[in-house]
PDB file of N, CA and C in Angstrom:
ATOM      1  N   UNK A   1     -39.133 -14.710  -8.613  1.00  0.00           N
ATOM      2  CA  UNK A   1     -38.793 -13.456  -7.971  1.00  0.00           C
ATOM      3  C   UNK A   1     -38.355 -13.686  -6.532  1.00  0.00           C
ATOM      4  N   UNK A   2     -38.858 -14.585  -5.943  1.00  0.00           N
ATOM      5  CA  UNK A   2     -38.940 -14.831  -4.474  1.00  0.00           C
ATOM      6  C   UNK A   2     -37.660 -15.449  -4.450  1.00  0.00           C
ATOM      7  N   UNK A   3     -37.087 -16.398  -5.338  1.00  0.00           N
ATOM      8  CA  UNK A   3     -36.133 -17.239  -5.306  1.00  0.00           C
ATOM      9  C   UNK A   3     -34.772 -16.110  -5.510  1.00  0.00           C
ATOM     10  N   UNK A   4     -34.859 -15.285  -6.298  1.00  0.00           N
ATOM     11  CA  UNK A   4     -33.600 -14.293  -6.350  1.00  0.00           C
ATOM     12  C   UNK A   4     -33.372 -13.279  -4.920  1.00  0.00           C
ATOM     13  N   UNK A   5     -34.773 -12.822  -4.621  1.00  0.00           N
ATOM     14  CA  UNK A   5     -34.646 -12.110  -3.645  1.00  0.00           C
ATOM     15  C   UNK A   5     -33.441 -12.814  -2.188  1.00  0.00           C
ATOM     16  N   UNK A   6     -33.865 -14.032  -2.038  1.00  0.00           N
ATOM     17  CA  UNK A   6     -33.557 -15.087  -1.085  1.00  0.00           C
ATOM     18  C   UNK A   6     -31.935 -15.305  -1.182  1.00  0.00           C
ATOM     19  N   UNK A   7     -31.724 -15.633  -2.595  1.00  0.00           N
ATOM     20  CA  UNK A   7     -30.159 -15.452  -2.777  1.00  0.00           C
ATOM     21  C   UNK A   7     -29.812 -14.225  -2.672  1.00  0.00           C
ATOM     22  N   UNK A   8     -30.122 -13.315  -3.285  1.00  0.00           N
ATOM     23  CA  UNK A   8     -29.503 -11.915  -3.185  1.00  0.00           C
ATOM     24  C   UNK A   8     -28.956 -11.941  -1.913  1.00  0.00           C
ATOM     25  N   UNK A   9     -30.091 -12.490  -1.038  1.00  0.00           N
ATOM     26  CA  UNK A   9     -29.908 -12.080   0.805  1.00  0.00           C
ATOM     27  C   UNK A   9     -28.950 -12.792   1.219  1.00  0.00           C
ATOM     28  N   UNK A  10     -28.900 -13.873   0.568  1.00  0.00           N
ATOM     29  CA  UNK A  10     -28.210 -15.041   1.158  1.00  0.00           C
ATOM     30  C   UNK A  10     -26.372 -14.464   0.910  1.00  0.00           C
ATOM     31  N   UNK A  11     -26.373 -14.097  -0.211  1.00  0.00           N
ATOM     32  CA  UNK A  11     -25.017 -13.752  -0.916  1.00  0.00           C
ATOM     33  C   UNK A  11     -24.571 -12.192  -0.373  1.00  0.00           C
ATOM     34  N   UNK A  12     -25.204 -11.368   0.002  1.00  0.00           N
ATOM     35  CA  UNK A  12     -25.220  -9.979   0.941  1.00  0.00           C
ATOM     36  C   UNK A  12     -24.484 -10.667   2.376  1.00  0.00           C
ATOM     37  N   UNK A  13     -25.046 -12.240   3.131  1.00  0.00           N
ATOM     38  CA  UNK A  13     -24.796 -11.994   4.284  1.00  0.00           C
ATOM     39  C   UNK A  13     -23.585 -12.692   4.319  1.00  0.00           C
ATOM     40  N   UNK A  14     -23.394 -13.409   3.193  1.00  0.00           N
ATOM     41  CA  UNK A  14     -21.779 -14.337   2.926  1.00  0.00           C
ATOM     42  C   UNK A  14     -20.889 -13.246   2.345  1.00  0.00           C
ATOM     43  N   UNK A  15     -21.062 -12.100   1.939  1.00  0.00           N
ATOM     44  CA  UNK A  15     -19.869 -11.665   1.388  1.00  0.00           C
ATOM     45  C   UNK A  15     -19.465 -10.641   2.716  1.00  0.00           C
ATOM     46  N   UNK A  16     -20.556 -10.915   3.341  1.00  0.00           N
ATOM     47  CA  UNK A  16     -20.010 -10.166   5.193  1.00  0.00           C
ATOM     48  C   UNK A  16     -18.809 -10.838   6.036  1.00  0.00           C
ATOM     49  N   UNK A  17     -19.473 -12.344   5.835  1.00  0.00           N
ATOM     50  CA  UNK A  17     -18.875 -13.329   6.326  1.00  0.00           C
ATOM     51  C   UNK A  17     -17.046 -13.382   5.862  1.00  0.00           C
ATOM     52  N   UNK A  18     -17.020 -13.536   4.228  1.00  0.00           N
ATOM     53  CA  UNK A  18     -15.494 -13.950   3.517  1.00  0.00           C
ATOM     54  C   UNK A  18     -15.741 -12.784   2.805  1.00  0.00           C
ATOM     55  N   UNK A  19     -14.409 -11.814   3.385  1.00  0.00           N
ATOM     56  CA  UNK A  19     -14.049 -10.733   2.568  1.00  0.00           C
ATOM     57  C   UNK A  19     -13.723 -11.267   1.332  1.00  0.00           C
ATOM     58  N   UNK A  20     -13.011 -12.153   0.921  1.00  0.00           N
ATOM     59  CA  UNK A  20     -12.730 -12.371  -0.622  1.00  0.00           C
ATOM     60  C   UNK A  20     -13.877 -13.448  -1.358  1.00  0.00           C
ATOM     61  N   UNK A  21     -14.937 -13.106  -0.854  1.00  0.00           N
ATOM     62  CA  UNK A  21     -16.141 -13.885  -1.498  1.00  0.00           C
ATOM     63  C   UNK A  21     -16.282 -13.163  -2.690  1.00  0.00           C
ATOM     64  N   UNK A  22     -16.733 -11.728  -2.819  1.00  0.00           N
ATOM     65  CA  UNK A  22     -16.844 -10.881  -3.786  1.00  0.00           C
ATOM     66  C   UNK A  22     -15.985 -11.199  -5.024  1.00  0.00           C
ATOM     67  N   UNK A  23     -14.685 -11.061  -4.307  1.00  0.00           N
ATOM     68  CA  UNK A  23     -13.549 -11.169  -5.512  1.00  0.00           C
ATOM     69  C   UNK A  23     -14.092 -12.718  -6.409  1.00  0.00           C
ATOM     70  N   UNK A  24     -14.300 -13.661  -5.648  1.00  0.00           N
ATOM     71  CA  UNK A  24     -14.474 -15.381  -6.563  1.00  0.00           C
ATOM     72  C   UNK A  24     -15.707 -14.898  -7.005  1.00  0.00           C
ATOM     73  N   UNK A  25     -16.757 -13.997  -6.919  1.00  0.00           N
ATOM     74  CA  UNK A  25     -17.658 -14.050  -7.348  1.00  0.00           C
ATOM     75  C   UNK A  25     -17.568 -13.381  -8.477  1.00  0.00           C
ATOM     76  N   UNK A  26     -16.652 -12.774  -8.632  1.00  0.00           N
ATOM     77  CA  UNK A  26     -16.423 -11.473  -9.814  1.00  0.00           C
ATOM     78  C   UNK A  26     -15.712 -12.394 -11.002  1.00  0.00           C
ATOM     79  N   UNK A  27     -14.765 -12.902 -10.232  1.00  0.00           N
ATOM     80  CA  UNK A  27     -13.935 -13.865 -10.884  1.00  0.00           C
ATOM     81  C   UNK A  27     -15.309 -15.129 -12.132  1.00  0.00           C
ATOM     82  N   UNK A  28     -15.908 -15.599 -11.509  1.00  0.00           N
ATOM     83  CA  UNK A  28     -16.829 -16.391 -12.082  1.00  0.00           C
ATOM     84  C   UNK A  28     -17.587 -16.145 -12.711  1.00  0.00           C
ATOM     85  N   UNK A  29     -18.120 -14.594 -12.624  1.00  0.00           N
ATOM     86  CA  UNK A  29     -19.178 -13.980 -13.755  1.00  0.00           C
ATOM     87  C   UNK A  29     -17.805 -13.600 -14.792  1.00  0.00           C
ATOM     88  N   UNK A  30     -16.918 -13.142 -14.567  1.00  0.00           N
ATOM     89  CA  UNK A  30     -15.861 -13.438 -16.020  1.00  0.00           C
ATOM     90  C   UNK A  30     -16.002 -14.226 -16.299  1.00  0.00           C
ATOM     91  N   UNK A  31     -15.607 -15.215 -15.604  1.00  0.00           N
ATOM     92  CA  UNK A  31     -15.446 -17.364 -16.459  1.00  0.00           C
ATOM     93  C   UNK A  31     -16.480 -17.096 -17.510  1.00  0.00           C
ATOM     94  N   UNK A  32     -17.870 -17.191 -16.772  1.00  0.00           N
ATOM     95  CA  UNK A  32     -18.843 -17.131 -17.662  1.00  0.00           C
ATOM     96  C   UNK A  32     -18.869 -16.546 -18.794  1.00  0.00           C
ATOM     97  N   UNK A  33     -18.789 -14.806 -18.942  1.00  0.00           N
ATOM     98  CA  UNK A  33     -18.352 -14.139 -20.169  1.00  0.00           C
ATOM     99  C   UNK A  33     -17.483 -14.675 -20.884  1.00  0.00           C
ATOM    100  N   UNK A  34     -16.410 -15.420 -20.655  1.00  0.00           N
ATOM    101  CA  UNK A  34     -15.751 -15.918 -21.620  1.00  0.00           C
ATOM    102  C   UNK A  34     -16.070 -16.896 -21.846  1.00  0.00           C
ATOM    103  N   UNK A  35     -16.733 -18.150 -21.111  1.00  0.00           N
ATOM    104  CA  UNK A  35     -17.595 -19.286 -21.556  1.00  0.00           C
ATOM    105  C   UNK A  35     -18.808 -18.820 -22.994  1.00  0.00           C
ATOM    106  N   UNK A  36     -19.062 -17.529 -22.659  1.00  0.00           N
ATOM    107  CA  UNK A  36     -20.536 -17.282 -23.602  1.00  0.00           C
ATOM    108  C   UNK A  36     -19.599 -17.166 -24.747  1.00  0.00           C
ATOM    109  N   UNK A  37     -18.334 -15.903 -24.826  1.00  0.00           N
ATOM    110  CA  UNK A  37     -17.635 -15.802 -25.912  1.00  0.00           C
ATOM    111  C   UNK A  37     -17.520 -16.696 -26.859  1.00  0.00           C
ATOM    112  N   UNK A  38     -16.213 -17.460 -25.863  1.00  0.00           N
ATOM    113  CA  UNK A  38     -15.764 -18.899 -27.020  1.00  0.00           C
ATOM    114  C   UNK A  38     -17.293 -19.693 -27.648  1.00  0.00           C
ATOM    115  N   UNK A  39     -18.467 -19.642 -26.688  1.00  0.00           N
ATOM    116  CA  UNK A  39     -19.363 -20.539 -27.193  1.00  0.00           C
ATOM    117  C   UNK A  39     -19.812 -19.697 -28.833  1.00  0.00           C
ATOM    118  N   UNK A  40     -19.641 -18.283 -28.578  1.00  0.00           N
ATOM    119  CA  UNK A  40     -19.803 -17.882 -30.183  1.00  0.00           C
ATOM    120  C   UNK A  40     -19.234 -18.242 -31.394  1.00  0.00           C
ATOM    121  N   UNK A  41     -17.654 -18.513 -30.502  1.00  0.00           N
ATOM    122  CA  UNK A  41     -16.656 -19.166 -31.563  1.00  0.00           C
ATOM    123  C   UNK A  41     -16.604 -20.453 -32.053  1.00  0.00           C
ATOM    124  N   UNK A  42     -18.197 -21.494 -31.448  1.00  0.00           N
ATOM    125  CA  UNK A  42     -17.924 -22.601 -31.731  1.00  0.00           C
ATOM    126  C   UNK A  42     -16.930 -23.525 -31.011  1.00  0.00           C
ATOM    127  N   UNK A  43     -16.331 -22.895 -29.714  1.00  0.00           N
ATOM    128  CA  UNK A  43     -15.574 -23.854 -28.777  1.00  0.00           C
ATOM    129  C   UNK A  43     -16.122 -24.286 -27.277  1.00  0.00           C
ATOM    130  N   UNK A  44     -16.805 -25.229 -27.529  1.00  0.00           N
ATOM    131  CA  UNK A  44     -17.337 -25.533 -26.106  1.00  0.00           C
ATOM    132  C   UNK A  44     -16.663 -26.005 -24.738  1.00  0.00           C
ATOM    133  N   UNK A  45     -17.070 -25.284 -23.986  1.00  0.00           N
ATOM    134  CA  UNK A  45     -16.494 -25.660 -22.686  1.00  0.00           C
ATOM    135  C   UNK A  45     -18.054 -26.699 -21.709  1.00  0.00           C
ATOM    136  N   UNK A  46     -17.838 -27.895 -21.680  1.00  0.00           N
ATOM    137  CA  UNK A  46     -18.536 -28.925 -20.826  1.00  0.00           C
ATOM    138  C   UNK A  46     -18.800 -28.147 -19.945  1.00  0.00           C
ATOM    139  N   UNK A  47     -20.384 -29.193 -19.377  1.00  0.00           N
ATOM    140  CA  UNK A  47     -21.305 -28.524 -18.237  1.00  0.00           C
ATOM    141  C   UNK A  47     -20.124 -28.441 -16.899  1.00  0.00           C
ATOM    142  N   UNK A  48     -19.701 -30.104 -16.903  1.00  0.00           N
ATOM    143  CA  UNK A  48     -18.727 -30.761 -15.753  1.00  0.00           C
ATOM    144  C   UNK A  48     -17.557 -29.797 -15.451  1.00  0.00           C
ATOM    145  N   UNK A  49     -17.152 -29.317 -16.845  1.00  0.00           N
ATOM    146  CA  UNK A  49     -15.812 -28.776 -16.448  1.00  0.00           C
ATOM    147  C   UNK A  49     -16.376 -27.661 -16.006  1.00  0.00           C
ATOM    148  N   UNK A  50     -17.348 -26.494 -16.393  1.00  0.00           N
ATOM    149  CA  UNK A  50     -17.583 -25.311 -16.127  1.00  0.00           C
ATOM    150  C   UNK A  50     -17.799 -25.357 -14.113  1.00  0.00           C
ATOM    151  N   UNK A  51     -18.793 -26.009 -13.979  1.00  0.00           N
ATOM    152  CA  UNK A  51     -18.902 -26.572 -12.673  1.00  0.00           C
ATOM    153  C   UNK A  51     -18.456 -26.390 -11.913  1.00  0.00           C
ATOM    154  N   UNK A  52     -17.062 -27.426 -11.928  1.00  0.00           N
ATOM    155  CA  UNK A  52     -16.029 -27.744 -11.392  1.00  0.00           C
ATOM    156  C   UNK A  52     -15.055 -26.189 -11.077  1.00  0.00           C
ATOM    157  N   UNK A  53     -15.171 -25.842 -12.007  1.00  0.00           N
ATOM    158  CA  UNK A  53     -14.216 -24.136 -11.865  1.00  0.00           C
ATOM    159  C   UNK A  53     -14.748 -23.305 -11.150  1.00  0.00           C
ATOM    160  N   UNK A  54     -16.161 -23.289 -11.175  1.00  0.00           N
ATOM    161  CA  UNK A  54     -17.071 -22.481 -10.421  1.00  0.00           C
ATOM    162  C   UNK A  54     -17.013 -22.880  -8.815  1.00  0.00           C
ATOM    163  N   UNK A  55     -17.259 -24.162  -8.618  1.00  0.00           N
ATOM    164  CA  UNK A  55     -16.866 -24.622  -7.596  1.00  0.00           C
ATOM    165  C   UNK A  55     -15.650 -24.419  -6.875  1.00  0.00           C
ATOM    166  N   UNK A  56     -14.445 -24.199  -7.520  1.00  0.00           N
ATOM    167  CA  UNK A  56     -13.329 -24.416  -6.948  1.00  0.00           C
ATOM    168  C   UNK A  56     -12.504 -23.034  -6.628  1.00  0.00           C
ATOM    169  N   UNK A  57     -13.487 -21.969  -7.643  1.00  0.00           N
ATOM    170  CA  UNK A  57     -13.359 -20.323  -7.022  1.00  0.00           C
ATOM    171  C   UNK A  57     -13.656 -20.273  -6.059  1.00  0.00           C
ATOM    172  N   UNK A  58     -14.750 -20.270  -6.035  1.00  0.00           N
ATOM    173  CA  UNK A  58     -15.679 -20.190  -5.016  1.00  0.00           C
ATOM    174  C   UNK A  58     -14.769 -20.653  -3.473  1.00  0.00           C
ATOM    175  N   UNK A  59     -14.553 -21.937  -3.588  1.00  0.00           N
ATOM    176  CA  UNK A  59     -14.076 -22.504  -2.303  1.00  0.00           C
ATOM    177  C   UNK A  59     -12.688 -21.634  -1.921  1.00  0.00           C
ATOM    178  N   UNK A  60     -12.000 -21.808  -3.175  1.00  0.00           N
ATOM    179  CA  UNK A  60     -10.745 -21.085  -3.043  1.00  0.00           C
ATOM    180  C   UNK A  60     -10.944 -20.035  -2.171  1.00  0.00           C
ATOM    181  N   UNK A  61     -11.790 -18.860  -2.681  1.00  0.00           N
ATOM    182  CA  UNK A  61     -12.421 -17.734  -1.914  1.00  0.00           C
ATOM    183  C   UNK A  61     -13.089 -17.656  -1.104  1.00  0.00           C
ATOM    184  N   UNK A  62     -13.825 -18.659  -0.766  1.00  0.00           N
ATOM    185  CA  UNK A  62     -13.625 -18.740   1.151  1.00  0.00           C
ATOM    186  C   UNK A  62     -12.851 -19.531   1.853  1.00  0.00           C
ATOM    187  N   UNK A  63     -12.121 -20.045   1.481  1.00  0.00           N
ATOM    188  CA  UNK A  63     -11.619 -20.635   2.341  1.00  0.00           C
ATOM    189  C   UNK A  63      -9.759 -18.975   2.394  1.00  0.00           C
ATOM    190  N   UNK A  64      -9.433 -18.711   1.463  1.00  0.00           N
ATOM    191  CA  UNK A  64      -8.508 -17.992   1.649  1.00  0.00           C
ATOM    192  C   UNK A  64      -9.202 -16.444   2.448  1.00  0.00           C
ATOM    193  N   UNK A  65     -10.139 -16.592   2.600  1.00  0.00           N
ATOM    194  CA  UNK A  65     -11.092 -15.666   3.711  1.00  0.00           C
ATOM    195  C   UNK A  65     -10.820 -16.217   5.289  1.00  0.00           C
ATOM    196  N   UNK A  66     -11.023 -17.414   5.279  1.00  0.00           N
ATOM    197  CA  UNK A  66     -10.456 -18.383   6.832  1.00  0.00           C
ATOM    198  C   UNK A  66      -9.016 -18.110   6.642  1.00  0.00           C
ATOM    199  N   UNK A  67      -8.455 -18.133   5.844  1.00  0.00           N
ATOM    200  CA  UNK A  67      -7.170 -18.275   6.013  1.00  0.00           C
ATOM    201  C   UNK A  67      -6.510 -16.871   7.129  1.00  0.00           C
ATOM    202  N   UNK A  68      -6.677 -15.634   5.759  1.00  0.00           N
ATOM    203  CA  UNK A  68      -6.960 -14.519   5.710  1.00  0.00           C
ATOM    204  C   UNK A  68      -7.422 -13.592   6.583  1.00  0.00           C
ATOM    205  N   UNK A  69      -7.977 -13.657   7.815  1.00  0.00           N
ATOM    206  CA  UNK A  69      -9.185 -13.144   8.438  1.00  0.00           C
ATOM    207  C   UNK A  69      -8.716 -11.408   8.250  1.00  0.00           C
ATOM    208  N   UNK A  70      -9.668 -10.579   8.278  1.00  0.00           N
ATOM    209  CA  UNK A  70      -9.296  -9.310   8.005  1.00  0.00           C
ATOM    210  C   UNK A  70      -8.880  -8.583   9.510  1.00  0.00           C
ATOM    211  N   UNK A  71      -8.076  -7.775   9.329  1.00  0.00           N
ATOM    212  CA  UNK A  71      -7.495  -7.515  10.796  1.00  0.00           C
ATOM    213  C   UNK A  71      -8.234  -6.394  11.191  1.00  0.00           C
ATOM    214  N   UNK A  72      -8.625  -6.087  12.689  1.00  0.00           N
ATOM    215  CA  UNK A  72      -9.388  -5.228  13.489  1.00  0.00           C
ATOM    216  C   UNK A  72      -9.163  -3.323  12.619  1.00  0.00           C
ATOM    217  N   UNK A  73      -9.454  -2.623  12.836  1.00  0.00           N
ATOM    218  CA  UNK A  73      -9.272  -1.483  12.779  1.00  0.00           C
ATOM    219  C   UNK A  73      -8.417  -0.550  13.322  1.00  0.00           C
ATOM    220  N   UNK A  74      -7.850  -1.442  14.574  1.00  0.00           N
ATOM    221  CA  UNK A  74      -7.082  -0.890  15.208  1.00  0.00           C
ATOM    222  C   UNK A  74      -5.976  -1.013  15.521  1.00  0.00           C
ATOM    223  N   UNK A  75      -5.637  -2.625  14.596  1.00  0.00           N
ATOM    224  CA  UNK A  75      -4.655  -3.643  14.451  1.00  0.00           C
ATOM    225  C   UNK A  75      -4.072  -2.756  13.450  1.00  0.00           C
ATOM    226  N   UNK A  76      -4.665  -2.459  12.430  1.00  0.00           N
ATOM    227  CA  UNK A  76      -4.524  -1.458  10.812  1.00  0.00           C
ATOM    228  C   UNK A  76      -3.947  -0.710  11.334  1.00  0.00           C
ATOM    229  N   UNK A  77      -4.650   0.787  12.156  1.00  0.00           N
ATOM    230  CA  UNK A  77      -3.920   2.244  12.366  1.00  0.00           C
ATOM    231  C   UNK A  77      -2.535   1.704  12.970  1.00  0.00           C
ATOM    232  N   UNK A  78      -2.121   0.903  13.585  1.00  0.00           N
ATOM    233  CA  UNK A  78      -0.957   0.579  14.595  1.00  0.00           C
ATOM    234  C   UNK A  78       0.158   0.275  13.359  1.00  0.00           C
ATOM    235  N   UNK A  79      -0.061  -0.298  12.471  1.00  0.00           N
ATOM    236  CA  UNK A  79       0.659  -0.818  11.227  1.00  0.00           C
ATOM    237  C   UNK A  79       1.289   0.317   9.930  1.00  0.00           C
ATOM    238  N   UNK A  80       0.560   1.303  10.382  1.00  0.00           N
ATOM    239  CA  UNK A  80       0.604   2.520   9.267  1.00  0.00           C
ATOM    240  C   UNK A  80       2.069   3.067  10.016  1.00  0.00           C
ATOM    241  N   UNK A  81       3.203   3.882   9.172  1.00  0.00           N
ATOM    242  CA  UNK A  81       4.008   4.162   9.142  1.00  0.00           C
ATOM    243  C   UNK A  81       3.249   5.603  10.131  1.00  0.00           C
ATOM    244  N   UNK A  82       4.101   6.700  10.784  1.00  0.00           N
ATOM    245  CA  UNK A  82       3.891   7.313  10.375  1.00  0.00           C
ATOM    246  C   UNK A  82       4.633   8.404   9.465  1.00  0.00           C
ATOM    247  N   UNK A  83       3.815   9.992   9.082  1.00  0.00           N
ATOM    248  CA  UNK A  83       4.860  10.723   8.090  1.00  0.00           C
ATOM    249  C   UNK A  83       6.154  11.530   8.252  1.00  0.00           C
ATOM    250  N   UNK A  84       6.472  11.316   7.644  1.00  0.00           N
ATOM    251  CA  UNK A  84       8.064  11.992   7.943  1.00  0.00           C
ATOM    252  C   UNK A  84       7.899  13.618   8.169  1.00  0.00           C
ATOM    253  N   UNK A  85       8.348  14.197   9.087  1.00  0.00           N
ATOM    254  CA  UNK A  85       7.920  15.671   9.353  1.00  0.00           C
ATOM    255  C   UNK A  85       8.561  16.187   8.183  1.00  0.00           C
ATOM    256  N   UNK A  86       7.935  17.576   7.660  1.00  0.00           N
ATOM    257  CA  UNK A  86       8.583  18.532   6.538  1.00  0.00           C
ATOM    258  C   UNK A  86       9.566  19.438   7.280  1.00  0.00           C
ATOM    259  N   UNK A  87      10.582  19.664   6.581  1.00  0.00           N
ATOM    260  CA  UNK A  87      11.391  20.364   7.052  1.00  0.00           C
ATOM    261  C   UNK A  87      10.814  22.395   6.446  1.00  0.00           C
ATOM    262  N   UNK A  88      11.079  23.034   7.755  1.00  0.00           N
ATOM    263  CA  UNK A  88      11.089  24.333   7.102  1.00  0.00           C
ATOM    264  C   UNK A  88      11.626  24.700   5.929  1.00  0.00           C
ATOM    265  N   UNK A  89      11.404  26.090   5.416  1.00  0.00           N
ATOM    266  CA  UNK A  89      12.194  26.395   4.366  1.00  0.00           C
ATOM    267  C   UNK A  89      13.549  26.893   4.494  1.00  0.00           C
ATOM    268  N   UNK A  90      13.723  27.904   5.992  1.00  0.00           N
ATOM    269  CA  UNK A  90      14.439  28.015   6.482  1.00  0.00           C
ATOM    270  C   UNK A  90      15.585  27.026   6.863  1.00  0.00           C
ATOM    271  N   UNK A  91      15.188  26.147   7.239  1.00  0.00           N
ATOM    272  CA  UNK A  91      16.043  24.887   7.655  1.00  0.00           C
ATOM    273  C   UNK A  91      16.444  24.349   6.514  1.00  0.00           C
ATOM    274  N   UNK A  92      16.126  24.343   5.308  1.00  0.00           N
ATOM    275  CA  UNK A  92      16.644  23.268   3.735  1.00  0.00           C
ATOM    276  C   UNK A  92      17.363  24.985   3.425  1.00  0.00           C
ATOM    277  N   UNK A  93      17.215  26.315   3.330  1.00  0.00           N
ATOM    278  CA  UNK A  93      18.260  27.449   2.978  1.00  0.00           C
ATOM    279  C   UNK A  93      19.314  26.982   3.533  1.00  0.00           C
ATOM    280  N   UNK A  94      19.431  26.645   4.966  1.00  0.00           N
ATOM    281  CA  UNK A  94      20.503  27.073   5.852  1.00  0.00           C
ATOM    282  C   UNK A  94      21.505  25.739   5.655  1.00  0.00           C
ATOM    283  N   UNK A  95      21.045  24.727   5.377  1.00  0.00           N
ATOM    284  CA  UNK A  95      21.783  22.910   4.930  1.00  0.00           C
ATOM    285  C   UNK A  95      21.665  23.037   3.696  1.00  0.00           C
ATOM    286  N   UNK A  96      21.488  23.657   2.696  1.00  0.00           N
ATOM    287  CA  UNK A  96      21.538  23.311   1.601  1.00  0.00           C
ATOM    288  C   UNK A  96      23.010  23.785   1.041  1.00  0.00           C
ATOM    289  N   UNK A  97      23.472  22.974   0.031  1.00  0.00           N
ATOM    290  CA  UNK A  97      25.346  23.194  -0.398  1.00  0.00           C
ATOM    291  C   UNK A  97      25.436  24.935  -0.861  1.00  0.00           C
ATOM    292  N   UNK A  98      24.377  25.541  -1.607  1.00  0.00           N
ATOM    293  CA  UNK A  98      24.728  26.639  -1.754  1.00  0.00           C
ATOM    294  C   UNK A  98      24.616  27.641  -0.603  1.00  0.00           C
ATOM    295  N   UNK A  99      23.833  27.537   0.661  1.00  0.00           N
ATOM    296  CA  UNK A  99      24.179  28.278   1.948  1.00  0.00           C
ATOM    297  C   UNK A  99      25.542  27.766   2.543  1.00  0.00           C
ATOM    298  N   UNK A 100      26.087  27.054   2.678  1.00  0.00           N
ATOM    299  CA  UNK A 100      27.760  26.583   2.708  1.00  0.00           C
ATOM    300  C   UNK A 100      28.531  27.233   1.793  1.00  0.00           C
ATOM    301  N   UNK A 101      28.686  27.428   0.690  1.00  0.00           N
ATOM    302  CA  UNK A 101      29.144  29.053   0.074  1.00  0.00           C
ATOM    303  C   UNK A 101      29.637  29.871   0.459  1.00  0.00           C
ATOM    304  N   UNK A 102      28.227  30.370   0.957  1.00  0.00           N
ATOM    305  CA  UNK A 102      27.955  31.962   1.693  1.00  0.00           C
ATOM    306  C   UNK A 102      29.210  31.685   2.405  1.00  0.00           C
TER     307      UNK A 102
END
């Protein structure tokens, strides 16, 4: 019990750390589900190789977290477009081809 609690904590303060920790972690509890699958089907996937994949998410996903760093909040709002004003209704009557008609 003590030993999960400890990771739990441990893995709470790393997925603070590498925003895309979560994602390799999500990624690897799939691997697994499909490791359990095929193992129903009688197709084994090795300890070594499983490992190795686990390992190499993982790194992948923090290290493309260093790569990556997530940008400030204020870096974000500056980046957002902003919206195109609506035109009155008045103003789309008066430009529109059938007020040219008139």
């Amino acid at each position: 019990m003590f030993m999960l609690r400890s990771l739990y904590t441990l893995m709470d303060s790393m997925t603070r750390m590498f925003r895309f920790l979560s994602s390799g972690v999500g990624v690897v509890l799939l691997l697994i589900g499909v490791k359990l699958i095929l193992g129903g089907l009688n197709v084994e996937i090795g300890m070594l190789q499983s490992t190795l994949i686990i390992v190499a998410v993982l790194l992948a996903s923090v290290v493309a977290s260093a790569v990556m760093p997530e940008q400030p909040e204020e870096e974000r709002d500056l980046e957002l477009p902003a919206p195109a004003p609506k035109a009155d209704a008045a103003q789309q009557d008066a430009t529109s081809p059938a007020a040219a008609r008139r």
